[in-house]
C-alpha atoms as a PDB file:
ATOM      1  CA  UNK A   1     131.054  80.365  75.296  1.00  0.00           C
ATOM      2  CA  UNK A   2     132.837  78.145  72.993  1.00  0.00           C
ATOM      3  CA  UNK A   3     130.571  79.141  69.619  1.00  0.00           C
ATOM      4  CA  UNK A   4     130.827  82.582  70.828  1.00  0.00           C
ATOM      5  CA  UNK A   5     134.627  82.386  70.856  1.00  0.00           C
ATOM      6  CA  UNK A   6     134.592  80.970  67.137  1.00  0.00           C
ATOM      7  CA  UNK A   7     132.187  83.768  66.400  1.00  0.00           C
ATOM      8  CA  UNK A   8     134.640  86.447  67.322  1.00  0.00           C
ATOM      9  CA  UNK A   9     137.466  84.728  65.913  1.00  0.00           C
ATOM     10  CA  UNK A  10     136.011  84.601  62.561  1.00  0.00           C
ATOM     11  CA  UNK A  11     134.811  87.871  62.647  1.00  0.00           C
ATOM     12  CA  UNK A  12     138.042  89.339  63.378  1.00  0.00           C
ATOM     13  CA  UNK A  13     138.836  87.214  60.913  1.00  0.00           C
ATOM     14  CA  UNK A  14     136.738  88.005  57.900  1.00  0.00           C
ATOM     15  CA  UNK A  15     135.402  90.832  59.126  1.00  0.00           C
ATOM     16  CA  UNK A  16     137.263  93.707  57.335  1.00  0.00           C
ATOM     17  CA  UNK A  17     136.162  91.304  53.787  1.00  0.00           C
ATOM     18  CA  UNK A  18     132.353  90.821  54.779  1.00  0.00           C
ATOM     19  CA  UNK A  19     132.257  94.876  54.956  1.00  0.00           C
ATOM     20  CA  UNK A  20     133.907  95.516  51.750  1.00  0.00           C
ATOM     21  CA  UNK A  21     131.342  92.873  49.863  1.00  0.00           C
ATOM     22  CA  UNK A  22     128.188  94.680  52.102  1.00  0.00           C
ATOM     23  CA  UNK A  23     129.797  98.301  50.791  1.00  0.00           C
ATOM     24  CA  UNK A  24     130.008  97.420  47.147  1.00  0.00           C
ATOM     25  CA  UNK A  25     126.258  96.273  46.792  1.00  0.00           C
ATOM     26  CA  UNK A  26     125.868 100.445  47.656  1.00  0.00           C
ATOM     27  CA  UNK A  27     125.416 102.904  45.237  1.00  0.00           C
ATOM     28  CA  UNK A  28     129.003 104.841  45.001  1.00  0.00           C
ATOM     29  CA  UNK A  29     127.683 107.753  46.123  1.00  0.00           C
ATOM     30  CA  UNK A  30     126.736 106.039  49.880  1.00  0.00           C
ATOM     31  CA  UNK A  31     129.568 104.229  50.374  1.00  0.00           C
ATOM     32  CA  UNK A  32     131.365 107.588  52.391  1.00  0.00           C
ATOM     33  CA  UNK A  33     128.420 107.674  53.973  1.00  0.00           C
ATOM     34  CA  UNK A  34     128.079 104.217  55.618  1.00  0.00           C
ATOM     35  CA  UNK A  35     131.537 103.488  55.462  1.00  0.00           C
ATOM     36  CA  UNK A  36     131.458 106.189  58.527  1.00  0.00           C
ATOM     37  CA  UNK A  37     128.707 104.649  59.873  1.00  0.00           C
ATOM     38  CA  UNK A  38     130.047 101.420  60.196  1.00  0.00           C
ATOM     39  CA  UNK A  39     133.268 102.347  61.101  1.00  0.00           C
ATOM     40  CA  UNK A  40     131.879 104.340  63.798  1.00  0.00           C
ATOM     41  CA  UNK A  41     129.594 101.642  65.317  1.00  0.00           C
ATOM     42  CA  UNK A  42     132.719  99.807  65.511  1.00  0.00           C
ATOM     43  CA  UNK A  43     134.520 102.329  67.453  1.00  0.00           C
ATOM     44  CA  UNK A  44     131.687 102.881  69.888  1.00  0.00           C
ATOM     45  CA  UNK A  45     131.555  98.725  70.153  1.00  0.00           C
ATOM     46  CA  UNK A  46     135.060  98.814  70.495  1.00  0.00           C
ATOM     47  CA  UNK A  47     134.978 101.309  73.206  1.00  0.00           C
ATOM     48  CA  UNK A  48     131.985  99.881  75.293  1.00  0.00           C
ATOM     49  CA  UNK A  49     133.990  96.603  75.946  1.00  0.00           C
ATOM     50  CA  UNK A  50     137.516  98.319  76.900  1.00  0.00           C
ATOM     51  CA  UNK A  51     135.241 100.398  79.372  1.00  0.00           C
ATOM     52  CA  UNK A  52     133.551  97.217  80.829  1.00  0.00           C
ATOM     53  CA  UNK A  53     136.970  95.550  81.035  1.00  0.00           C
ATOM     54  CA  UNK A  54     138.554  98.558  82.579  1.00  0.00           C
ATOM     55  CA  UNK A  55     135.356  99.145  85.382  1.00  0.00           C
ATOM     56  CA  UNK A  56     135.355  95.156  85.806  1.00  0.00           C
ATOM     57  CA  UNK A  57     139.342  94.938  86.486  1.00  0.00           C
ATOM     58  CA  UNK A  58     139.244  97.806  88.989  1.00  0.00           C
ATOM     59  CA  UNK A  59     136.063  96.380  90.259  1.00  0.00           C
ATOM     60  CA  UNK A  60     137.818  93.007  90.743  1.00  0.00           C
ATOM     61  CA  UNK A  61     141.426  95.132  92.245  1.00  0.00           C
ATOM     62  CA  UNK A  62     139.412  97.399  95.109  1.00  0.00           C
ATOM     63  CA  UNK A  63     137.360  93.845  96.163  1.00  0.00           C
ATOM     64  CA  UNK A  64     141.019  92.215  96.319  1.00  0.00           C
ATOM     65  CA  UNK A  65     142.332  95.265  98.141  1.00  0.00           C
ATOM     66  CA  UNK A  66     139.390  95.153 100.429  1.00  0.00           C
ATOM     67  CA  UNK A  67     139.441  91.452 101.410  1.00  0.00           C
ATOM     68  CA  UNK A  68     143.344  92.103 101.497  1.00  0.00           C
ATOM     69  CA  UNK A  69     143.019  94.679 104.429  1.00  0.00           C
ATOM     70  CA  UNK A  70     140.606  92.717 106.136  1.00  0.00           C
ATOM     71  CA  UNK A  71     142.982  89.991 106.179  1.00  0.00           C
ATOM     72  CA  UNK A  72     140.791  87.431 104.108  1.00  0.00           C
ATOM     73  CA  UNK A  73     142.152  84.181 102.397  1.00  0.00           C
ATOM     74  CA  UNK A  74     142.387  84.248  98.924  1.00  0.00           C
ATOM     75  CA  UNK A  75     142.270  87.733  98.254  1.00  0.00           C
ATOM     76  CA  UNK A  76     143.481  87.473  94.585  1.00  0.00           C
ATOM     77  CA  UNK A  77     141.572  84.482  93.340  1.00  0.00           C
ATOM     78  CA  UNK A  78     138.033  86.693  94.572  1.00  0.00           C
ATOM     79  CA  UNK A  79     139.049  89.706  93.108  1.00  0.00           C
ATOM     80  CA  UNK A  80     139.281  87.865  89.678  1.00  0.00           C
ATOM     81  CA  UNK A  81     136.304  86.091  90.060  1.00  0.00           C
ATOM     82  CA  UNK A  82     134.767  89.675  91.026  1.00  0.00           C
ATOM     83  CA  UNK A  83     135.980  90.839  87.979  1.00  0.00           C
ATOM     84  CA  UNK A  84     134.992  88.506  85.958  1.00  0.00           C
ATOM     85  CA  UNK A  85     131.296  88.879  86.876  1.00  0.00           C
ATOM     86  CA  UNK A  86     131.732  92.133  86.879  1.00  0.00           C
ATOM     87  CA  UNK A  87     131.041  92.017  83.546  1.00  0.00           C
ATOM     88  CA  UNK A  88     127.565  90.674  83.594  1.00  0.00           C
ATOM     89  CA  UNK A  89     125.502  93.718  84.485  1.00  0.00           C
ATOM     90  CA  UNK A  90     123.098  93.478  86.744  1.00  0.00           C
ATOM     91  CA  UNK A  91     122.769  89.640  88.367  1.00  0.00           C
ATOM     92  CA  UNK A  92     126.763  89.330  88.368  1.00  0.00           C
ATOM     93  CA  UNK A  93     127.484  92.473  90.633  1.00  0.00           C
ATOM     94  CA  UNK A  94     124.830  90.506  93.118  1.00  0.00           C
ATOM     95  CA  UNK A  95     126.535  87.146  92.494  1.00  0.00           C
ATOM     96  CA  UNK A  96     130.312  88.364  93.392  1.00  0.00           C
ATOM     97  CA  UNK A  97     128.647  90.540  96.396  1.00  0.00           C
ATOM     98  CA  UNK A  98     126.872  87.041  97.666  1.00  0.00           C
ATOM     99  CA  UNK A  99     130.604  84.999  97.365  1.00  0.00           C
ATOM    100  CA  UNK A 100     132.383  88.019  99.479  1.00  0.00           C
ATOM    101  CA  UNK A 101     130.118  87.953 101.799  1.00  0.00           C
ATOM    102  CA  UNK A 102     129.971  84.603 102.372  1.00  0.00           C
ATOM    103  CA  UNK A 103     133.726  84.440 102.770  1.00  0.00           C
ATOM    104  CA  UNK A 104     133.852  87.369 104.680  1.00  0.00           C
ATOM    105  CA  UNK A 105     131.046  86.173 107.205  1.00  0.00           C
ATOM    106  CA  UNK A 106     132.777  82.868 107.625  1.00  0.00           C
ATOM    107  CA  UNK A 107     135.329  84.770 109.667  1.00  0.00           C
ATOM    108  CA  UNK A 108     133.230  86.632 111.832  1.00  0.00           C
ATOM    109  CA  UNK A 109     130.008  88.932 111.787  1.00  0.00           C
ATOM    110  CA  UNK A 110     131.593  92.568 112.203  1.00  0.00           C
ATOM    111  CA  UNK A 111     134.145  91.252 109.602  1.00  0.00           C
ATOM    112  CA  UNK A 112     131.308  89.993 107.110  1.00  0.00           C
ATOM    113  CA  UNK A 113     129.558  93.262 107.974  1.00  0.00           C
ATOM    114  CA  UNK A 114     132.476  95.957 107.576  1.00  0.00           C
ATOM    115  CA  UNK A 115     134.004  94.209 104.255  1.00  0.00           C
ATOM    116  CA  UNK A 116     130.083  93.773 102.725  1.00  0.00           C
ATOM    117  CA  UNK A 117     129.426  97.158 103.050  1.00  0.00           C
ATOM    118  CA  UNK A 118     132.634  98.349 101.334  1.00  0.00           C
ATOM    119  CA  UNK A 119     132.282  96.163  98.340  1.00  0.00           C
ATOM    120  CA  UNK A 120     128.350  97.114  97.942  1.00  0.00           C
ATOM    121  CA  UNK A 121     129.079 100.808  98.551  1.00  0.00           C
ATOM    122  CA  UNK A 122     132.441 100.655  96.080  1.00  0.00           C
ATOM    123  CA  UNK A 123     129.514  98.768  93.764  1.00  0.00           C
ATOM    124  CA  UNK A 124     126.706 101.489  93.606  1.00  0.00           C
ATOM    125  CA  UNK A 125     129.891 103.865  93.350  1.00  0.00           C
ATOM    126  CA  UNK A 126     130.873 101.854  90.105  1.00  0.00           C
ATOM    127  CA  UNK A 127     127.445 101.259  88.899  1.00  0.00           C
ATOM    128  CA  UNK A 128     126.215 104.954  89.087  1.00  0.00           C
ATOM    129  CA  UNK A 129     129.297 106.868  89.218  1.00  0.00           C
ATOM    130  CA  UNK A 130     132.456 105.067  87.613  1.00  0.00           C
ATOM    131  CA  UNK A 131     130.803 103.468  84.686  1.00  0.00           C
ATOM    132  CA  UNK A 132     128.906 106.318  83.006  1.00  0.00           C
ATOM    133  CA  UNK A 133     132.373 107.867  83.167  1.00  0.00           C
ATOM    134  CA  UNK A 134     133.968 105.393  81.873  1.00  0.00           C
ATOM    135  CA  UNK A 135     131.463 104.547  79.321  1.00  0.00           C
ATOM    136  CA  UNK A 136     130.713 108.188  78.564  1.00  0.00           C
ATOM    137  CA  UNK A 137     134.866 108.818  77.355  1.00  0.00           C
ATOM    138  CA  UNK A 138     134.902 105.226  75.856  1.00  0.00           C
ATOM    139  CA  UNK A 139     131.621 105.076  73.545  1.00  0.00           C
ATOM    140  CA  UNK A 140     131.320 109.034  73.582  1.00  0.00           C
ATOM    141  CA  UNK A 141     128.421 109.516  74.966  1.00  0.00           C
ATOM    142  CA  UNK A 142     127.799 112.005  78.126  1.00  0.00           C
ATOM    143  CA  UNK A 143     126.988 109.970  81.805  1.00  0.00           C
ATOM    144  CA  UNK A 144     123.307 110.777  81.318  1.00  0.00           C
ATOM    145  CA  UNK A 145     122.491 109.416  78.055  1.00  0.00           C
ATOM    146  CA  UNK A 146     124.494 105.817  79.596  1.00  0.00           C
ATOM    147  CA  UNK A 147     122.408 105.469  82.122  1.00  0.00           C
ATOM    148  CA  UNK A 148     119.344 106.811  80.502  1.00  0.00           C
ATOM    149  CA  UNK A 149     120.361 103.784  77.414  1.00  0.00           C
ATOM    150  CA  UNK A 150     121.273 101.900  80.194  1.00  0.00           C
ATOM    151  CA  UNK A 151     118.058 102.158  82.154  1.00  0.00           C
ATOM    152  CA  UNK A 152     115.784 102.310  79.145  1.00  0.00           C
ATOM    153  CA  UNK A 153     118.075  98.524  77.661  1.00  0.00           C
ATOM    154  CA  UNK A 154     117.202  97.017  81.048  1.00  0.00           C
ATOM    155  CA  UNK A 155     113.287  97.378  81.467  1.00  0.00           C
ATOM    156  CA  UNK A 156     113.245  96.433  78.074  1.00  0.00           C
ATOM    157  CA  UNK A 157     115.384  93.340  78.037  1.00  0.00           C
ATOM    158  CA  UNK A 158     116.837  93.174  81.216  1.00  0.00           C
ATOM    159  CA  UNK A 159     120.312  91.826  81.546  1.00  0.00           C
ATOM    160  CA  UNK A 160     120.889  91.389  77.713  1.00  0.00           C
ATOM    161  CA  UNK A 161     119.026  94.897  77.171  1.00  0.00           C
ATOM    162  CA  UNK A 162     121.711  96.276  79.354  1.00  0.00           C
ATOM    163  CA  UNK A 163     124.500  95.100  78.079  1.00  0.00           C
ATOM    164  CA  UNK A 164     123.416  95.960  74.712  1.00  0.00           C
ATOM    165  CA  UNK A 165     122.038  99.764  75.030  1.00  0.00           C
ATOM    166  CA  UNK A 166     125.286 101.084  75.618  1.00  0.00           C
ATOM    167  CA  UNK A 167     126.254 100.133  72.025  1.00  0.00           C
ATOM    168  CA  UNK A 168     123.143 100.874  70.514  1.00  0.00           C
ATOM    169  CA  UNK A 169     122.927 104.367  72.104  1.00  0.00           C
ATOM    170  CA  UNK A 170     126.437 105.383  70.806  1.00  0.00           C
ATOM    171  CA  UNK A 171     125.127 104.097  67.491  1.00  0.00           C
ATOM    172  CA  UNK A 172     121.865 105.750  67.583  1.00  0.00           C
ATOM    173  CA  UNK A 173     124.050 109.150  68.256  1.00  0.00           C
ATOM    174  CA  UNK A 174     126.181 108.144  65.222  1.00  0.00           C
ATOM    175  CA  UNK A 175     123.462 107.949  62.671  1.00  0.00           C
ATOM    176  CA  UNK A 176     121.587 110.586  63.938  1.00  0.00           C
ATOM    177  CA  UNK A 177     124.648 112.926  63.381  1.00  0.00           C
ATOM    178  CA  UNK A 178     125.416 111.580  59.952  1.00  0.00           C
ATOM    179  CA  UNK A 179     121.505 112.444  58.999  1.00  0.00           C
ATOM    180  CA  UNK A 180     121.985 115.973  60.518  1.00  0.00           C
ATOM    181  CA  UNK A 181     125.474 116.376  58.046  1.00  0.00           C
ATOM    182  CA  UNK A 182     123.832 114.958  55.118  1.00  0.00           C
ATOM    183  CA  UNK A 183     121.242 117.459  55.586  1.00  0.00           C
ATOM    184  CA  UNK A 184     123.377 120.321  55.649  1.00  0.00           C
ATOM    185  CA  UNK A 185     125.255 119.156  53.218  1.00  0.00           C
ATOM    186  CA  UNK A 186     122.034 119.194  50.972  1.00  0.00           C
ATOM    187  CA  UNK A 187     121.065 122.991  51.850  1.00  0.00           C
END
């Protein structure tokens, strides 16, 4: 975590430089070109995080709300945690799911049954409803091709194929529509 905060640091940092140097080894004529490119990428990037942080914080706010109504101790402190695994697909969702539970069991079975349902149901709400949304406005790609990418990233590199299919689906869309303008442009 530490290296990967450096990482992001110093790309933010340099970032905007290491572009410019990559753009001038192109022939003038494809600069336009991939400058586009790139800056799309970015945007769809961009995009894919703000939609995981925006599904992961209300993920995080209707487990709070939930544990909240049930009366539950430390409401707040879950729903962060919640939302903070939130945003490791796949093997998070299950990890938060396991800690409500167990809090919510500790104080009785209908309790542990009645608040475990609502956060798995609000979860396979989120997973298959919510996020494609979300993702689908942020990256701009419709709900299908997200959880076709997202689908297709998982089987073949499950968790890290996941999170990184999104991305690379927007991207894919990106260059495939700069190829069909270029060749347009041509005729």
């Amino acid at each position: 975590l530490v290296v990967l905060a450096f990482l992001t640091f110093f790309m933010l940092l340099e970032g905007p430089e290491w572009t410019e140097r990559l753009l001038s080894l192109l022939p003038e004529r494809l600069r336009p070109r991939y400058q586009r490119i790139g800056e799309g990428i970015s945007r769809t990037v961009g995009g894919f995080v703000t939609g995981n942080l925006v599904a992961s914080l209300l993920g995080g706010a209707v487990t709070s709300g939930v544990l909240f109504a049930a009366g539950l101790p430390y409401p707040i402190p879950l729903g962060v945690l919640v939302a903070f695994l939130d945003l490791f697909p796949i093997f998070g969702a299950f990890i938060a799911l396991a800690i409500v539970a167990a809090v919510a069991f500790a104080h009785g079975l209908v309790t542990g049954l009645v608040v475990t349902g609502v956060v798995f149901l609000y979860h396979q709400l989120e997973v298959y409803y919510l996020r494609p949304i979300i993702y689908g406005r942020m990256v701009q790609l419709s709900p299908l091709a997200v959880l076709v990418a997202a689908v297709i990233g998982t089987a073949i590199a499950g968790p890290l194929g996941a999170i990184a299919s999104i991305p690379a689906g927007g991207a894919i869309q990106l260059i495939i529509a700069e190829v069909q303008d270029a060749r347009t442009e041509r005729r």
